[in-house]
Protein backbone atom coordinates (compact mmCIF):
# COMPACT_ATOMS: atom_id res chain seq x y z
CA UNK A 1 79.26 78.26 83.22
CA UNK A 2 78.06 81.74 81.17
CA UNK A 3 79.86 85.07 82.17
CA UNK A 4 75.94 85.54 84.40
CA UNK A 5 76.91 82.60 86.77
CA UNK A 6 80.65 83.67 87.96
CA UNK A 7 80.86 84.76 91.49
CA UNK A 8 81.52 88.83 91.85
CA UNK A 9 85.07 89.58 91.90
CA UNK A 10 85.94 86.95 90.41
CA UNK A 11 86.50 84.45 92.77
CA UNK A 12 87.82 81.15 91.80
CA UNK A 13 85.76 78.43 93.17
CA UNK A 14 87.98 75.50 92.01
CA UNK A 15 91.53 76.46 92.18
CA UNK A 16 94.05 74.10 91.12
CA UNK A 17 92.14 73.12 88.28
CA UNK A 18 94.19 74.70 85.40
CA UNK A 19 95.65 70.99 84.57
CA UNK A 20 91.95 70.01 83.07
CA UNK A 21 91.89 72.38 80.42
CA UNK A 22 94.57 71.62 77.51
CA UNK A 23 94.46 75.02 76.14
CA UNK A 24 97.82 74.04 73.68
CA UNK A 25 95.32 73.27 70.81
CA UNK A 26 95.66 76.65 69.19
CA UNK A 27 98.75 77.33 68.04
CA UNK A 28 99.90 77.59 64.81
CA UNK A 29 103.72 77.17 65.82
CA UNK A 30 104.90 74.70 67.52
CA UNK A 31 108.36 74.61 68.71
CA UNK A 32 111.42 72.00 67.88
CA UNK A 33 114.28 71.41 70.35
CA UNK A 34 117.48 70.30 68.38
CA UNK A 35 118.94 68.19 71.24
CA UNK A 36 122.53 68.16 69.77
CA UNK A 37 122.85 72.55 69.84
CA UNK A 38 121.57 72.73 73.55
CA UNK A 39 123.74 73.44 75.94
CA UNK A 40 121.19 73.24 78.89
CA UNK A 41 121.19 76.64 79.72
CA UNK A 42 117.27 76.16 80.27
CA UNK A 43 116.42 79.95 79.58
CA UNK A 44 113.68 78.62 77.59
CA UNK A 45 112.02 76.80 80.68
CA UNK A 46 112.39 79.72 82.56
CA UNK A 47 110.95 82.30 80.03
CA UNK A 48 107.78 80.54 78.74
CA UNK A 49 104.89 81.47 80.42
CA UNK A 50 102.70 78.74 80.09
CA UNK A 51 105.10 76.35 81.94
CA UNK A 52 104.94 74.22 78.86
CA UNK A 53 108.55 72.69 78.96
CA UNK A 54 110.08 70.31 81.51
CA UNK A 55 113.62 68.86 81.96
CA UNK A 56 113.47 65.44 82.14
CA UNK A 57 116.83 63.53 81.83
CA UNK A 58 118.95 67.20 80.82
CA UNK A 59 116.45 66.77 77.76
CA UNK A 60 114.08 69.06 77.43
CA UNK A 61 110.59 68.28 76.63
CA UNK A 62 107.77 70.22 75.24
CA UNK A 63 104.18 69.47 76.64
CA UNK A 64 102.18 70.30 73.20
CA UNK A 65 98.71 69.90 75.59
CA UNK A 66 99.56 73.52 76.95
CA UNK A 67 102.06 75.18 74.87
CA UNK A 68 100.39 78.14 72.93
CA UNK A 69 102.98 78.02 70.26
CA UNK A 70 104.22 82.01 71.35
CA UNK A 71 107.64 81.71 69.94
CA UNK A 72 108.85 83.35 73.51
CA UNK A 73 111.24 80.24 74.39
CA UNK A 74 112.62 80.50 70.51
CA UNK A 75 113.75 84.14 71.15
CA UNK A 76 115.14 83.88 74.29
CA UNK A 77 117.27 80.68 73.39
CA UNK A 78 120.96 82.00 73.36
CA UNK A 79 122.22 79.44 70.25
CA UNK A 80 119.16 78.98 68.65
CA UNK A 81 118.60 75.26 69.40
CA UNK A 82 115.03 75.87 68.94
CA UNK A 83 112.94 76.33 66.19
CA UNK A 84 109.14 76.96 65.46
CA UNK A 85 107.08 74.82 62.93
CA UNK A 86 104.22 74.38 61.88
């Protein structure tokens, strides 16, 4: 669809939809979670604005498919459990 076919005001005609487009294939960092310097505070989950990491198990899990690499869960970590790579 070209920029000439979206509805005026932008109206989204499919919400929901976000889940089809992997937009993680970008980055240039991506980050590391060292499992044994957690302490589960999950700042990191709440900070990163993609929604790109999930608890599963008190582990915490990075969904590469729509992380943008941003570095913001890195910052915010409190004992800086996570790193960014390349």
């Amino acid at each position: 669809m070209g920029w000439k076919n979206m509805p005026i005001g932008g109206i989204v005609v499919h919400p929901g939809n976000s889940l089809e487009f992997k937009t993680g294939d970008w980055k240039t960092f991506c980050p590391k979670i060292d499992d044994d310097k957690c302490t589960q505070c999950y700042r990191c989950v709440i900070f990163c604005p993609e929604g790109a990491i999930h608890i599963k198990n008190k582990s915490l899990i990075v969904d590469e498919d729509f992380c943008k690499g941003c570095g913001i869960c890195a910052k915010e970590c409190p004992v800086e459990a996570i790193e960014m790579l390349r």
